[in-house]
PDB file of N, CA and C in Angstrom:
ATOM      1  N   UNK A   1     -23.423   9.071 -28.741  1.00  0.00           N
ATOM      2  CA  UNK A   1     -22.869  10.305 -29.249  1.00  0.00           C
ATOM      3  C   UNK A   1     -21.363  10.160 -29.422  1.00  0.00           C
ATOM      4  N   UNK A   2     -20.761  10.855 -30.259  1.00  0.00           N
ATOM      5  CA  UNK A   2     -19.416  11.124 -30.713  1.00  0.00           C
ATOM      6  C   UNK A   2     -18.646  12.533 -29.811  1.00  0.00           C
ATOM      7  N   UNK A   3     -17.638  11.764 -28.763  1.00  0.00           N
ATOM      8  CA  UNK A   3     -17.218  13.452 -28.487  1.00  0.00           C
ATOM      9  C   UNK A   3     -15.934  13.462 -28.407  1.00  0.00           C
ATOM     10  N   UNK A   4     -15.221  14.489 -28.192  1.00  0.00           N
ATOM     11  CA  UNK A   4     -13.832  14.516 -28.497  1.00  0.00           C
ATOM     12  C   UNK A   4     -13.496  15.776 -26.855  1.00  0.00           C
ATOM     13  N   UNK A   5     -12.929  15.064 -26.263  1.00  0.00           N
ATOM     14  CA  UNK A   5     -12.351  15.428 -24.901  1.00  0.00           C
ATOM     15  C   UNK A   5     -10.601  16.333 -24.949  1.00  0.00           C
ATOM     16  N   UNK A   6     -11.594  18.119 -24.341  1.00  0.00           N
ATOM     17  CA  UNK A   6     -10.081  18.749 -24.494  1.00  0.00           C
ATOM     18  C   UNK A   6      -9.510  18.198 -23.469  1.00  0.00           C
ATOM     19  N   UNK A   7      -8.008  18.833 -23.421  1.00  0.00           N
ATOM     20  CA  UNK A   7      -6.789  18.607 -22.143  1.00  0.00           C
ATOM     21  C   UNK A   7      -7.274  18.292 -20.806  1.00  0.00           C
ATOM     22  N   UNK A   8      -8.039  19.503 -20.712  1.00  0.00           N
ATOM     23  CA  UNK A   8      -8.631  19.708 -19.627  1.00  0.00           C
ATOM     24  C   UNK A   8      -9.310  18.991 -18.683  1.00  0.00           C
ATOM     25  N   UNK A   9     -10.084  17.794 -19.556  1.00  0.00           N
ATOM     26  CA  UNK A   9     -11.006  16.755 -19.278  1.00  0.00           C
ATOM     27  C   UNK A   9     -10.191  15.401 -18.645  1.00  0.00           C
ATOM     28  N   UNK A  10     -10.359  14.776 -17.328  1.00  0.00           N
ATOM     29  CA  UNK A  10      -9.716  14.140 -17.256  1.00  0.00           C
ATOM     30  C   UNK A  10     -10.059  12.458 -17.781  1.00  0.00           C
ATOM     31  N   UNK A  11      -9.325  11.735 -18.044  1.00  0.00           N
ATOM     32  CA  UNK A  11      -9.457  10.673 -19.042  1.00  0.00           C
ATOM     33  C   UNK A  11     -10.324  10.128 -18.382  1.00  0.00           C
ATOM     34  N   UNK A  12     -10.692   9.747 -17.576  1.00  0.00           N
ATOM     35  CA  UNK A  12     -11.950   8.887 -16.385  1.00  0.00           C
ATOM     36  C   UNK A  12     -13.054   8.918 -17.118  1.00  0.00           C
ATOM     37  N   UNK A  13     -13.068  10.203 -17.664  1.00  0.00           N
ATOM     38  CA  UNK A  13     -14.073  10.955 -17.835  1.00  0.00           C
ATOM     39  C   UNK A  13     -14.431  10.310 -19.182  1.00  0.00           C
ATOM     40  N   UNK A  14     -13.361   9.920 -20.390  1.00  0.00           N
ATOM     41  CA  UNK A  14     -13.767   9.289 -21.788  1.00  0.00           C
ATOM     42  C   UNK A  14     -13.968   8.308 -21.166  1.00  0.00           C
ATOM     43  N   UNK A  15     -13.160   7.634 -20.600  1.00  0.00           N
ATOM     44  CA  UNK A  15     -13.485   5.810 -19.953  1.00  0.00           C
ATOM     45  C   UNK A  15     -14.921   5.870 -19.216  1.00  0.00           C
ATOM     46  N   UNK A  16     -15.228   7.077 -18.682  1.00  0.00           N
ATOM     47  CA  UNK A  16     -16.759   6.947 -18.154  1.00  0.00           C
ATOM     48  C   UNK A  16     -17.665   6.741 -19.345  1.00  0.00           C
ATOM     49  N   UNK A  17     -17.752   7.911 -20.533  1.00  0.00           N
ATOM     50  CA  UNK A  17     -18.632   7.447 -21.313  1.00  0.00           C
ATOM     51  C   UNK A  17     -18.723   6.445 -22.301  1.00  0.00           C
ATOM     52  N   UNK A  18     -17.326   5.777 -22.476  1.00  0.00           N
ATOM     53  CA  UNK A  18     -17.394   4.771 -23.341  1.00  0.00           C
ATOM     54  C   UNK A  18     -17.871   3.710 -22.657  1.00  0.00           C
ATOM     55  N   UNK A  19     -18.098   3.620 -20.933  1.00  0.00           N
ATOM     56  CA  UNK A  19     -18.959   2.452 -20.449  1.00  0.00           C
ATOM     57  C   UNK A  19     -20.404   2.914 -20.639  1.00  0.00           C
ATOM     58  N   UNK A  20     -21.116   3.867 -20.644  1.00  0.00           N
ATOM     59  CA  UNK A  20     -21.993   4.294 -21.156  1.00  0.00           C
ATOM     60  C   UNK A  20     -22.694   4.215 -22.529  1.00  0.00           C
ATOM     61  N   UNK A  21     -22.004   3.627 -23.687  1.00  0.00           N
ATOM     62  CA  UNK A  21     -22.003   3.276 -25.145  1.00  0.00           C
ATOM     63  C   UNK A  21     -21.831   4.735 -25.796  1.00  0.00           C
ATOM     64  N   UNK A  22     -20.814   5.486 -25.436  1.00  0.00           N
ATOM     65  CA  UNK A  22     -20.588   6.666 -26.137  1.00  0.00           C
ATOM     66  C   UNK A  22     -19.569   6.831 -26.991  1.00  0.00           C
ATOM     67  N   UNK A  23     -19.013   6.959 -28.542  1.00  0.00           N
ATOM     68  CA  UNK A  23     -17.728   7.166 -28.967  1.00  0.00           C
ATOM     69  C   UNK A  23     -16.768   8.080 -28.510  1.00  0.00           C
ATOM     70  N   UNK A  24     -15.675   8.150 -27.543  1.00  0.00           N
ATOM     71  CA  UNK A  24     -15.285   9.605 -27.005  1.00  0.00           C
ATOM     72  C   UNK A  24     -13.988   9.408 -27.324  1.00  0.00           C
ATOM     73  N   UNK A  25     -13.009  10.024 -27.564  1.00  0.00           N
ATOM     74  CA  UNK A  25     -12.159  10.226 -27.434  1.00  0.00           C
ATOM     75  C   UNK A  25     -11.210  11.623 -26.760  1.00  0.00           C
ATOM     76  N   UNK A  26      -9.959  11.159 -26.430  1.00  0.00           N
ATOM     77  CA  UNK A  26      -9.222  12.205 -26.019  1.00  0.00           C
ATOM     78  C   UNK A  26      -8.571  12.847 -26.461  1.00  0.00           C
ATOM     79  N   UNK A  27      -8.091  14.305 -26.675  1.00  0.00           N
ATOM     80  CA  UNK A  27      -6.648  14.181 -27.335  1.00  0.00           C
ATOM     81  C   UNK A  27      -5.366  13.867 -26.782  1.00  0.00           C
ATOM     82  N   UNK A  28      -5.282  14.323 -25.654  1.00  0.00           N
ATOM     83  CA  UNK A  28      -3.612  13.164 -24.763  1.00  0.00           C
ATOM     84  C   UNK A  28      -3.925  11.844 -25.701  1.00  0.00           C
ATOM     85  N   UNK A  29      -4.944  11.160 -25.829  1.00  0.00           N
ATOM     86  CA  UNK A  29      -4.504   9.682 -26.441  1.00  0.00           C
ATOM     87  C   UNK A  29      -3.998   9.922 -28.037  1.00  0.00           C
ATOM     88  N   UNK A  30      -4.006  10.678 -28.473  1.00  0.00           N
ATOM     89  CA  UNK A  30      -3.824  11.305 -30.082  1.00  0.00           C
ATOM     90  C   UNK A  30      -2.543  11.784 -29.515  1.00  0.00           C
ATOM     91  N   UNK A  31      -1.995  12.055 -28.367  1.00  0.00           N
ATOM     92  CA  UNK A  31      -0.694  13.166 -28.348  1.00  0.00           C
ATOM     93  C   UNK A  31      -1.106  14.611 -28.798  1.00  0.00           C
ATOM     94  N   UNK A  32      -2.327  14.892 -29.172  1.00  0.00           N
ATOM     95  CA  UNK A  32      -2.846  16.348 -29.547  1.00  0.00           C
ATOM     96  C   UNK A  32      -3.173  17.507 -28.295  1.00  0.00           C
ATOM     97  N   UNK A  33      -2.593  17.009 -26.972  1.00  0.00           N
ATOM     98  CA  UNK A  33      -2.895  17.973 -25.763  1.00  0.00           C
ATOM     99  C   UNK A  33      -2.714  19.175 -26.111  1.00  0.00           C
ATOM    100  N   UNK A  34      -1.466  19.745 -26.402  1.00  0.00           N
ATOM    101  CA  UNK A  34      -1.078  21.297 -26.878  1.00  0.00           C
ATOM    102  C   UNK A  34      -1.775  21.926 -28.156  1.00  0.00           C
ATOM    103  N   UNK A  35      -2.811  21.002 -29.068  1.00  0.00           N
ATOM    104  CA  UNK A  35      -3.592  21.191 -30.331  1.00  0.00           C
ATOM    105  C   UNK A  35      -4.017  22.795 -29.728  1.00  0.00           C
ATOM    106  N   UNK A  36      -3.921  24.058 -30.469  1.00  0.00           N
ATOM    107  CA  UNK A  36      -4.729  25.196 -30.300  1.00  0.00           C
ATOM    108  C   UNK A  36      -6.043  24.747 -30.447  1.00  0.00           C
ATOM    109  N   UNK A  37      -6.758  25.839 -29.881  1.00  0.00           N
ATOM    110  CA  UNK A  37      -8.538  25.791 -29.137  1.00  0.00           C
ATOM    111  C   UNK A  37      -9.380  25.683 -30.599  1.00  0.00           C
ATOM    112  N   UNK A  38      -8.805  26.638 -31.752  1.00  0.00           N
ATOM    113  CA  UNK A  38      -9.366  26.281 -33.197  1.00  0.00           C
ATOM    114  C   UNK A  38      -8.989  24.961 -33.508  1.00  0.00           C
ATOM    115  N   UNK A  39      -7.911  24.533 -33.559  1.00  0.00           N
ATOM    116  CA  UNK A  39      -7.573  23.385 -34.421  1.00  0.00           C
ATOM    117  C   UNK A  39      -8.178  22.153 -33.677  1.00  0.00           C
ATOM    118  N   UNK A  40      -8.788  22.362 -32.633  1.00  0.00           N
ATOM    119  CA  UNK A  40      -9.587  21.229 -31.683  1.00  0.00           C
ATOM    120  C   UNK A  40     -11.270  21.305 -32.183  1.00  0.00           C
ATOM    121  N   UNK A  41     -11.497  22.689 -32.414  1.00  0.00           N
ATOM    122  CA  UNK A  41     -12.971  23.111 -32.897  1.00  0.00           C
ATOM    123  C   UNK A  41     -12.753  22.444 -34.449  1.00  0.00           C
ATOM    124  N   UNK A  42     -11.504  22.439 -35.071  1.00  0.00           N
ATOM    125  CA  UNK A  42     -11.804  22.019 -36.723  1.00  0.00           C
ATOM    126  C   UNK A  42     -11.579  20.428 -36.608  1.00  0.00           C
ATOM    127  N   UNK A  43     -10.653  19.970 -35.821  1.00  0.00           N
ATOM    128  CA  UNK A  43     -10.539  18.084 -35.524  1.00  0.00           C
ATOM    129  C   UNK A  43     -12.171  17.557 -35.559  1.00  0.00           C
ATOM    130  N   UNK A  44     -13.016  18.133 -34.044  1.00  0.00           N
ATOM    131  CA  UNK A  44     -14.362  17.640 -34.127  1.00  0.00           C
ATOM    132  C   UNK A  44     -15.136  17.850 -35.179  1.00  0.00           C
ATOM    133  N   UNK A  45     -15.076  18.800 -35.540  1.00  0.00           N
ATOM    134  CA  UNK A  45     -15.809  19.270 -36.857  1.00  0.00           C
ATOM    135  C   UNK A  45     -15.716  17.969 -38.012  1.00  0.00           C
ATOM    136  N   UNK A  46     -14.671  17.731 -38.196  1.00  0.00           N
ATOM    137  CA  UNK A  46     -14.233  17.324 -38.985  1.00  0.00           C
ATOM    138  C   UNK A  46     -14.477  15.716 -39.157  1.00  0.00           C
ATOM    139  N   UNK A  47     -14.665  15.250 -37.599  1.00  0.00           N
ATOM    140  CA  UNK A  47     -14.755  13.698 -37.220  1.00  0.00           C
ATOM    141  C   UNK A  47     -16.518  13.706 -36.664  1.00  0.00           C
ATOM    142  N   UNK A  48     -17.228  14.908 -36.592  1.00  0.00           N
ATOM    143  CA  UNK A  48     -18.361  15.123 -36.474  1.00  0.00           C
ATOM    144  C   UNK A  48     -18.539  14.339 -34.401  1.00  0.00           C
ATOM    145  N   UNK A  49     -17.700  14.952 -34.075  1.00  0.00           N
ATOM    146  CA  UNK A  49     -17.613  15.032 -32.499  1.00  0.00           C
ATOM    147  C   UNK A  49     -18.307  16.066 -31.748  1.00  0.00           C
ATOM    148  N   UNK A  50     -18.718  15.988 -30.477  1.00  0.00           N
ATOM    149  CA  UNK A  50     -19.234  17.267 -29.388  1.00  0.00           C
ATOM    150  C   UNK A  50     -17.782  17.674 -28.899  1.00  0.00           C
ATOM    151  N   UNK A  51     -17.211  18.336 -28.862  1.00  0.00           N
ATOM    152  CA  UNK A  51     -15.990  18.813 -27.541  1.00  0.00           C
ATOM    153  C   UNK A  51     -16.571  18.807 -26.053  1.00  0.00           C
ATOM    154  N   UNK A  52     -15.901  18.833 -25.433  1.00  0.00           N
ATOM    155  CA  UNK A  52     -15.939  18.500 -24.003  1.00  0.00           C
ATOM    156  C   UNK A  52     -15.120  19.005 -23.229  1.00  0.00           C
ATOM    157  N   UNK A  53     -15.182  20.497 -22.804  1.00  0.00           N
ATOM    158  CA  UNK A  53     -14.325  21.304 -22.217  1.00  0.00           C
ATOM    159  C   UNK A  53     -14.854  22.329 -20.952  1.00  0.00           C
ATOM    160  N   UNK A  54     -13.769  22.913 -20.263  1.00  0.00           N
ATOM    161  CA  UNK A  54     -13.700  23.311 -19.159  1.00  0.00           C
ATOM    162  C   UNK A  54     -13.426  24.916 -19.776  1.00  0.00           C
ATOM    163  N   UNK A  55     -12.919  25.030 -21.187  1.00  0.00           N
ATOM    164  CA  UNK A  55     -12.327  26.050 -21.538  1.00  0.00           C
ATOM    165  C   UNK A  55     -13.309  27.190 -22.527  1.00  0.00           C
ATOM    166  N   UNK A  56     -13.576  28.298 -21.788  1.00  0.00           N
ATOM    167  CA  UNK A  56     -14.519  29.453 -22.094  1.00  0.00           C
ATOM    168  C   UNK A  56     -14.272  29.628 -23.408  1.00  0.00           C
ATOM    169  N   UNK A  57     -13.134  29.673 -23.870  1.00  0.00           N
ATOM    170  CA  UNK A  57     -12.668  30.385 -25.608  1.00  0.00           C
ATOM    171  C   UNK A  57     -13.424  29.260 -26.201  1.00  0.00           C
ATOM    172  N   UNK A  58     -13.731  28.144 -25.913  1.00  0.00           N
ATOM    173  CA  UNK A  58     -14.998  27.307 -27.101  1.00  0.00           C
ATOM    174  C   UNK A  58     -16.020  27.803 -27.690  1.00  0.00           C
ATOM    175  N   UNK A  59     -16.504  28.786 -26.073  1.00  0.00           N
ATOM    176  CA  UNK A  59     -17.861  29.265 -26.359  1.00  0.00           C
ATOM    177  C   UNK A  59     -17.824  30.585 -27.409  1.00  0.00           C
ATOM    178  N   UNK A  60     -16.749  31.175 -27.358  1.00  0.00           N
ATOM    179  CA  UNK A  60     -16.408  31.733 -28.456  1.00  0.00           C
ATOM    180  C   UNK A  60     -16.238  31.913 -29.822  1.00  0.00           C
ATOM    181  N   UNK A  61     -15.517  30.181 -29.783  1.00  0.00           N
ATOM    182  CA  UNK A  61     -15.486  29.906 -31.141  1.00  0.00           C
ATOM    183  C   UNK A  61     -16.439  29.412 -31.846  1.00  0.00           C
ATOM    184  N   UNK A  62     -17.506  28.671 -30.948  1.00  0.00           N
ATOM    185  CA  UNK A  62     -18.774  28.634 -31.485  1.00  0.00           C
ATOM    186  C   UNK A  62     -19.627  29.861 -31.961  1.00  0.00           C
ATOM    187  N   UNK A  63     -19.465  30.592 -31.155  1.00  0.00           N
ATOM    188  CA  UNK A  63     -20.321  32.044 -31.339  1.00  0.00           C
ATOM    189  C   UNK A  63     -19.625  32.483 -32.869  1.00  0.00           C
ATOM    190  N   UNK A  64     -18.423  32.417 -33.089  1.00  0.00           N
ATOM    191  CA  UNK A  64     -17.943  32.974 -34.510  1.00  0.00           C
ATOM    192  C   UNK A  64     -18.094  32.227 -35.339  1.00  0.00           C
ATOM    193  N   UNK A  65     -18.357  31.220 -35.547  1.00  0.00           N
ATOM    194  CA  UNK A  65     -18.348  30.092 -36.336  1.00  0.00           C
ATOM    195  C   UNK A  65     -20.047  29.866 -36.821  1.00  0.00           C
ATOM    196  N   UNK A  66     -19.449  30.087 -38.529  1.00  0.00           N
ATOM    197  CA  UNK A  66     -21.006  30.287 -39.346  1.00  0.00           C
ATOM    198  C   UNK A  66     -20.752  29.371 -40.336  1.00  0.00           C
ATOM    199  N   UNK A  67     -22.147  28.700 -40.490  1.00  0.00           N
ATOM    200  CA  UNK A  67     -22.112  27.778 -39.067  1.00  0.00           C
ATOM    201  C   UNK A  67     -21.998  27.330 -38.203  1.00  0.00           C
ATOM    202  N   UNK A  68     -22.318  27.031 -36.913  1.00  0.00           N
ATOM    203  CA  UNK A  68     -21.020  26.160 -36.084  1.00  0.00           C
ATOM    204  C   UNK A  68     -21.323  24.754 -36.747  1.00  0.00           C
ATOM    205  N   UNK A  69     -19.934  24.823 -37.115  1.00  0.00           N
ATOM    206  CA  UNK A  69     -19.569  23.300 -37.519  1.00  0.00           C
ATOM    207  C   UNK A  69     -19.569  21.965 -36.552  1.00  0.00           C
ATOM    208  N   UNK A  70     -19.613  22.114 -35.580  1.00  0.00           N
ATOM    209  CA  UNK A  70     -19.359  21.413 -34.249  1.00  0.00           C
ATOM    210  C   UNK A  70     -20.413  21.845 -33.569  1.00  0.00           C
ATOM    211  N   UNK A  71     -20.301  21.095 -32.113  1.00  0.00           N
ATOM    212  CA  UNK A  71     -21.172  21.423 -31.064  1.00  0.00           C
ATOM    213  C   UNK A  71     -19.813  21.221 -29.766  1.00  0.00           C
ATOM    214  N   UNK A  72     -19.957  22.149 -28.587  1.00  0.00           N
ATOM    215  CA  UNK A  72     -19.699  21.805 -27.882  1.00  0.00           C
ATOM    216  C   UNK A  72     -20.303  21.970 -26.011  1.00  0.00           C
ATOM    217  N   UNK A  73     -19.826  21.077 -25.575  1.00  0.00           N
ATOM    218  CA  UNK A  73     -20.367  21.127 -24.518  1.00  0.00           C
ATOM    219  C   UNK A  73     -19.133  21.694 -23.204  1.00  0.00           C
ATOM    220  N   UNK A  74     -19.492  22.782 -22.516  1.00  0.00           N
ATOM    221  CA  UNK A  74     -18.649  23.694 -21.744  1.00  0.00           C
ATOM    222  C   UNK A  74     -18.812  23.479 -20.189  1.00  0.00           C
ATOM    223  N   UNK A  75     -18.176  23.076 -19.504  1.00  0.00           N
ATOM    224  CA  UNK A  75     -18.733  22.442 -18.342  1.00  0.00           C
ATOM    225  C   UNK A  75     -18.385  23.630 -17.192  1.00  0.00           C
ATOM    226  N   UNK A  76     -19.622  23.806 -16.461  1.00  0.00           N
ATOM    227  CA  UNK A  76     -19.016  25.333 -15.661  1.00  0.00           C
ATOM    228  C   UNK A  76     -19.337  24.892 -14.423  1.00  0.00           C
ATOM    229  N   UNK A  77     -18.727  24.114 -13.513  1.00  0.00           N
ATOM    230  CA  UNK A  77     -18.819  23.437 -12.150  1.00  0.00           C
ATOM    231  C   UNK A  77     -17.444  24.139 -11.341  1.00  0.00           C
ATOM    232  N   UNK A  78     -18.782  24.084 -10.153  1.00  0.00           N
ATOM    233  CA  UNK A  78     -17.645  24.523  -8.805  1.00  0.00           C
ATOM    234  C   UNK A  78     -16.505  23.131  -8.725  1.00  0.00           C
ATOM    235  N   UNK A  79     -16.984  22.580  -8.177  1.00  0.00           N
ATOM    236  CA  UNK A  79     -16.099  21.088  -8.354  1.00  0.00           C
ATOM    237  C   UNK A  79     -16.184  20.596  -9.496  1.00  0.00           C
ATOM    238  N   UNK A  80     -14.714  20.386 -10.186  1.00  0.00           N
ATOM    239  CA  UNK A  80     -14.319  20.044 -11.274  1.00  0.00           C
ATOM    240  C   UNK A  80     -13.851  19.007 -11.239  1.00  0.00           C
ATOM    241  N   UNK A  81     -13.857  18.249 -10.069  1.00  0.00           N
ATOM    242  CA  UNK A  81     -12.916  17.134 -10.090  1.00  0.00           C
ATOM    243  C   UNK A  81     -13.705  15.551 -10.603  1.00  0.00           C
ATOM    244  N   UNK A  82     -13.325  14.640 -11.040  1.00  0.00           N
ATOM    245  CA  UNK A  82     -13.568  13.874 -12.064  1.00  0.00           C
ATOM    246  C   UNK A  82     -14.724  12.892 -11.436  1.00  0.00           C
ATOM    247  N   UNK A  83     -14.572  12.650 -10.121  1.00  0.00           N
ATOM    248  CA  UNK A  83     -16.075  12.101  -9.416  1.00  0.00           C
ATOM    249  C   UNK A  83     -17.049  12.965  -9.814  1.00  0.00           C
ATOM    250  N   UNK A  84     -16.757  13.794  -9.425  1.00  0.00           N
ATOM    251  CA  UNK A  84     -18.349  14.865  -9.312  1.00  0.00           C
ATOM    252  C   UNK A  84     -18.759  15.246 -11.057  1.00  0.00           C
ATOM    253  N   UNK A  85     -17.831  15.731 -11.292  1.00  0.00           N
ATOM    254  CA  UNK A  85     -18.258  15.826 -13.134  1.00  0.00           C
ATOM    255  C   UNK A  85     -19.027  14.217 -13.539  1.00  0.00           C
ATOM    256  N   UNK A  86     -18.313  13.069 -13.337  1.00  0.00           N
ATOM    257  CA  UNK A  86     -19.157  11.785 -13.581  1.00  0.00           C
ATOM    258  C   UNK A  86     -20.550  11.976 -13.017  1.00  0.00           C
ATOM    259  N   UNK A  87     -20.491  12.096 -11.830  1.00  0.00           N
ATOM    260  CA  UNK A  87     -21.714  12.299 -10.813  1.00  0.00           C
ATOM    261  C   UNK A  87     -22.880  13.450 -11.782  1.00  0.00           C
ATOM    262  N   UNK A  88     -22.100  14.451 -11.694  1.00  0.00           N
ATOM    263  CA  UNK A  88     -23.077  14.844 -12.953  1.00  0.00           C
ATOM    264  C   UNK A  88     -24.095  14.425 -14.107  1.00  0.00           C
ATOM    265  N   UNK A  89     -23.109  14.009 -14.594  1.00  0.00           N
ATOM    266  CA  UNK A  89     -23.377  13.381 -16.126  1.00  0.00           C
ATOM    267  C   UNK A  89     -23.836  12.191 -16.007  1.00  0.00           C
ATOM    268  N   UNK A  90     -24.074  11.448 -14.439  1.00  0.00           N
ATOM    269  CA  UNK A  90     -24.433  10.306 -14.524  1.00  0.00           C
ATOM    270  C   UNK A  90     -26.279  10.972 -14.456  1.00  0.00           C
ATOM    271  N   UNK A  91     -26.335  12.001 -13.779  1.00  0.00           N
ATOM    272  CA  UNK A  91     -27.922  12.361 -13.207  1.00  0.00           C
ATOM    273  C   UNK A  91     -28.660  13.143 -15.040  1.00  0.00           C
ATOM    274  N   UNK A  92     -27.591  13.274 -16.071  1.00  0.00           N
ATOM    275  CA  UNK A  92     -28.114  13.607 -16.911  1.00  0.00           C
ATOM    276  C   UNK A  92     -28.547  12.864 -18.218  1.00  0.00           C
ATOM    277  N   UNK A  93     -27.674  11.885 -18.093  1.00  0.00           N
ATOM    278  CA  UNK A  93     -27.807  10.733 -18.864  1.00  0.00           C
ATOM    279  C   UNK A  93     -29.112   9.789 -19.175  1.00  0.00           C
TER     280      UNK A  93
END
């Protein structure tokens, strides 16, 4: 899969799935950290990416978006911290 990792996401986290055979990228590696929450929904869109966020206004912008052009994935964990999110995603994989 193709995904595109907001701010929020810590980089471990792309380096996790690219050992996994996943295309991911970040935006800190683009310098796009401060990119607004739309202009991150139109980047993936655009590069045909999942987002990968911690941040509720996605689920939003999906909901308005007719189509949704994108997909994203919203991660709603008590522990957020970058073991346990891996740990996650390792049991879903």
């Amino acid at each position: 899969m193709r995904f595109l990792a907001d701010a929020g996401i810590a980089r471990r986290i792309v380096e996790w799935l690219r050992t996994q055979a996943h295309d991911a990228t970040h935006l800190r590696e683009q310098g796009l950290q401060r990119l607004p929450d739309r202009q991150v929904f139109a980047k993936a869109s655009a590069e045909r990416r999942v987002v990968l966020t911690f941040d509720l206004d996605f689920g939003e912008i999906v909901a308005l978006s007719a189509p949704p052009a994108a997909s994203v994935i919203l991660f709603r964990l008590h522990d957020t911290s970058t073991p346990h999110v891996i740990e996650s995603g390792s049991r879903r994989c």
